[in-house]
Protein backbone atom coordinates (compact mmCIF):
# COMPACT_ATOMS: atom_id res chain seq x y z
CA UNK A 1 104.59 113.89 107.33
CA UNK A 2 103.25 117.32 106.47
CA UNK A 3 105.34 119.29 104.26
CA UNK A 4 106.68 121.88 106.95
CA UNK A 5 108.97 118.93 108.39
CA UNK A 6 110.04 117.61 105.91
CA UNK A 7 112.77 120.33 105.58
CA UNK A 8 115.25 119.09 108.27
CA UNK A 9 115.06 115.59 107.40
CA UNK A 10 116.05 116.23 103.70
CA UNK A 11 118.39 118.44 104.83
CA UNK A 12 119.99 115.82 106.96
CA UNK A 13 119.75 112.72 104.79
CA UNK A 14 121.31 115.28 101.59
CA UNK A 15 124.19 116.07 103.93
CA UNK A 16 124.59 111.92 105.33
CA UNK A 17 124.70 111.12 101.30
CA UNK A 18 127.71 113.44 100.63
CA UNK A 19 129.61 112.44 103.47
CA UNK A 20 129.04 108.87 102.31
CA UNK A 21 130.13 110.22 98.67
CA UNK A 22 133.01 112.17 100.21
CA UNK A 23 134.52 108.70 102.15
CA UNK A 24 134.37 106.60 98.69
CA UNK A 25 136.13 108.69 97.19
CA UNK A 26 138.49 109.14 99.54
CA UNK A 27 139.00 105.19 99.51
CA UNK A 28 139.07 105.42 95.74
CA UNK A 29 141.78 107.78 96.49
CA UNK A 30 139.19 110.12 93.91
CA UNK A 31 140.00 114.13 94.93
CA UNK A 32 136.74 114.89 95.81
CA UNK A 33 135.43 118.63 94.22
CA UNK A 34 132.28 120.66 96.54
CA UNK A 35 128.82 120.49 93.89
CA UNK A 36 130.51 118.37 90.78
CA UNK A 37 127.98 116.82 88.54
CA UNK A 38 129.63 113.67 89.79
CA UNK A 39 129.12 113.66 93.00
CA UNK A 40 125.92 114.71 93.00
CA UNK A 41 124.96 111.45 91.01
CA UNK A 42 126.68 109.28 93.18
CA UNK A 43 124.75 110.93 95.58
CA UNK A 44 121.69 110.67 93.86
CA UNK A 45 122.67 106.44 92.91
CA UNK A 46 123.23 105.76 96.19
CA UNK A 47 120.25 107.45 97.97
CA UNK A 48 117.98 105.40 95.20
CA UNK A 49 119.59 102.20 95.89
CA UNK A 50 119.73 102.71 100.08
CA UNK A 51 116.08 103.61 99.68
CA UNK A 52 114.89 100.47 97.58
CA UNK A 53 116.96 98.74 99.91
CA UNK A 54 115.19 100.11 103.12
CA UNK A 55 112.17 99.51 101.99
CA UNK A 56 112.53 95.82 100.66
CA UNK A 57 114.33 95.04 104.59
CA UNK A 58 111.35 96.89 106.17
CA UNK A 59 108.03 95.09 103.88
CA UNK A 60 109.75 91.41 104.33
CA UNK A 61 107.88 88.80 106.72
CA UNK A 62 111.20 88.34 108.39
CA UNK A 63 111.62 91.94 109.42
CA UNK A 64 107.87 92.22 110.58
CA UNK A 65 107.88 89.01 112.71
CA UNK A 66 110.25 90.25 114.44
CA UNK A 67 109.35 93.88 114.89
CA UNK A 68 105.80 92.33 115.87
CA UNK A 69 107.38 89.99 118.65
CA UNK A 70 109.64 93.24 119.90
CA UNK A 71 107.07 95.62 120.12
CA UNK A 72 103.99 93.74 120.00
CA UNK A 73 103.18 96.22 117.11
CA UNK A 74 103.42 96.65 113.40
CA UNK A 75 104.91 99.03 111.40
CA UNK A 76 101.68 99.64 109.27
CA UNK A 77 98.95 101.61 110.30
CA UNK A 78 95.63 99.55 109.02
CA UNK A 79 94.99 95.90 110.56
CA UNK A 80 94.08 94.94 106.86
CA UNK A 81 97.55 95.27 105.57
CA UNK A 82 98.98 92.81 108.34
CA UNK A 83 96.31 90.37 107.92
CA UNK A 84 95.84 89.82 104.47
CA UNK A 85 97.47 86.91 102.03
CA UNK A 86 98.28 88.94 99.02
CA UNK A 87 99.90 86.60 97.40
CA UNK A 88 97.48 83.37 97.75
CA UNK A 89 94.44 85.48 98.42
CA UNK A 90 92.16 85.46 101.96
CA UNK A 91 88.80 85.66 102.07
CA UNK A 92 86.51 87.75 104.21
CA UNK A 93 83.12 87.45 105.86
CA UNK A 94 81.97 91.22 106.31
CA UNK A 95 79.14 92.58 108.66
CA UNK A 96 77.76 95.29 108.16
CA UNK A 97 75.94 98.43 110.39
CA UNK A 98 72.48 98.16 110.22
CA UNK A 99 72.05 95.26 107.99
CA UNK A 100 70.36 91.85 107.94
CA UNK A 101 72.71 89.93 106.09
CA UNK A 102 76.81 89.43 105.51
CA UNK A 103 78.95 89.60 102.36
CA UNK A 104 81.40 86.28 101.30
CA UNK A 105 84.11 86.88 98.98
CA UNK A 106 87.66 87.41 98.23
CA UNK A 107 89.48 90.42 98.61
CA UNK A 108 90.70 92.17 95.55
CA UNK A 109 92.18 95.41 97.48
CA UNK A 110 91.22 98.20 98.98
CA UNK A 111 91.17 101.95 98.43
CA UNK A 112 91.26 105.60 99.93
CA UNK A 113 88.88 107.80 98.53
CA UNK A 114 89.13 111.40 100.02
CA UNK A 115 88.24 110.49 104.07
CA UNK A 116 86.58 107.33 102.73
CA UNK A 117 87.84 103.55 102.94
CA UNK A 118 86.54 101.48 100.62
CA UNK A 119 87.00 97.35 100.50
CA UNK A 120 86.31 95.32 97.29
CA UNK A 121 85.44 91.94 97.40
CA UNK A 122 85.36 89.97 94.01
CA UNK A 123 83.48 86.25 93.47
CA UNK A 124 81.46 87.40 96.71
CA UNK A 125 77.80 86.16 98.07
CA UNK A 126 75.53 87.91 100.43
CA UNK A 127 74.08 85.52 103.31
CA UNK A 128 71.29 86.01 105.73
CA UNK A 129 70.82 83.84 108.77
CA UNK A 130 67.05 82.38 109.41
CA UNK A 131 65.75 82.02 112.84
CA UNK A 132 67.64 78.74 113.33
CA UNK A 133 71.12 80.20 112.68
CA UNK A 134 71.52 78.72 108.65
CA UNK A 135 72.80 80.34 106.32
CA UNK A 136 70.89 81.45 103.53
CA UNK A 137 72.10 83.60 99.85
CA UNK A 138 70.02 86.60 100.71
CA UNK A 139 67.98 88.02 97.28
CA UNK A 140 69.60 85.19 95.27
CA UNK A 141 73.47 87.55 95.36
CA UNK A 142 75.62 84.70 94.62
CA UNK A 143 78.36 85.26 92.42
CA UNK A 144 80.72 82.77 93.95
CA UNK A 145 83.39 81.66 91.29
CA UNK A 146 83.02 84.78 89.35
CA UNK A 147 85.92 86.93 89.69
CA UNK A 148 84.56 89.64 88.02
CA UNK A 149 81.65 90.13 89.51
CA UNK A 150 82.57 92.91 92.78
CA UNK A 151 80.88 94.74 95.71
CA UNK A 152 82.53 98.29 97.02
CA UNK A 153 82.15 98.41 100.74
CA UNK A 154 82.40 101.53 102.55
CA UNK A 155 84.52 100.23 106.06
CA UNK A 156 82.88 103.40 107.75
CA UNK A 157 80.03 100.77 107.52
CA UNK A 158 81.43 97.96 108.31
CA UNK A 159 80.51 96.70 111.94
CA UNK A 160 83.16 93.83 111.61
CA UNK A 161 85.16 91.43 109.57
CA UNK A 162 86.17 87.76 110.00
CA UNK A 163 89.31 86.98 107.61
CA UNK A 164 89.90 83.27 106.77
């Protein structure tokens, strides 16, 4: 959201938080005072915890199952993000533009660089396919089992990727 709107949205969520402030204290039965330090942390306590809260409800499975099967949509804007196993890993087969061969490996994570995507693969091995259809390690690139050993791939060059 560019800066310019975020204005009325602060504005609005500042003035929801002291109404919320103003009705606990009122069932407290606390007098309630206009710009005490107190009620500005409540304010400030509550708006933390609400937002940790929304944003644990809206990253769980649960919530995106079933925003996926209501809207047949996510609430993330890259397919990577939806796709991947972060927690047990995935692996990828990339393709690239204008190349002869594939990359193998597992994906460590990805990252925005100015306009530029970038994917790193860890443990990965680049194939070519012979005239047959096998598979061959293409310039003897295997690093399978090696975790440290990584490849940076620009997606902007990526023709396509098979996750599995």
């Amino acid at each position: 959201m560019p800066e310019s709107n975020v204005l009325i949205p602060g504005c609005l969520v500042s003035y929801l938080l002291i109404a919320m402030v103003r009705v606990m204290y009122i069932i407290l039965g606390i007098e309630f005072r206009n710009g005490s330090a107190a009620a500005s942390l409540t304010a400030t306590l509550i708006g933390i915890i609400m937002t940790i809260a929304i944003i644990a409800i809206l990253e769980s499975g649960r919530f995106n199952h079933a925003f996926a099967k209501i809207t047949k949509g996510t609430l993330h804007e890259d397919a990577l993000k939806d796709n991947l196993d972060y927690e047990n890993g995935t692996t990828l087969r990339v393709y690239l533009n204008n190349e002869d061969y594939y990359l193998v490996g597992a994906f460590c994570y990805k990252e925005d660089i100015g306009d530029d995507r970038w994917l790193v693969l860890a443990a990965y091995t680049k194939f070519i396919c012979d005239d047959a259809g096998d598979a061959n390690v293409y310039n003897g690139a295997d690093y399978e089992g090696k975790a440290f050993e990584r490849i940076m791939v620009r997606m902007s060059d990526v023709k396509h990727i098979e996750i599995f």
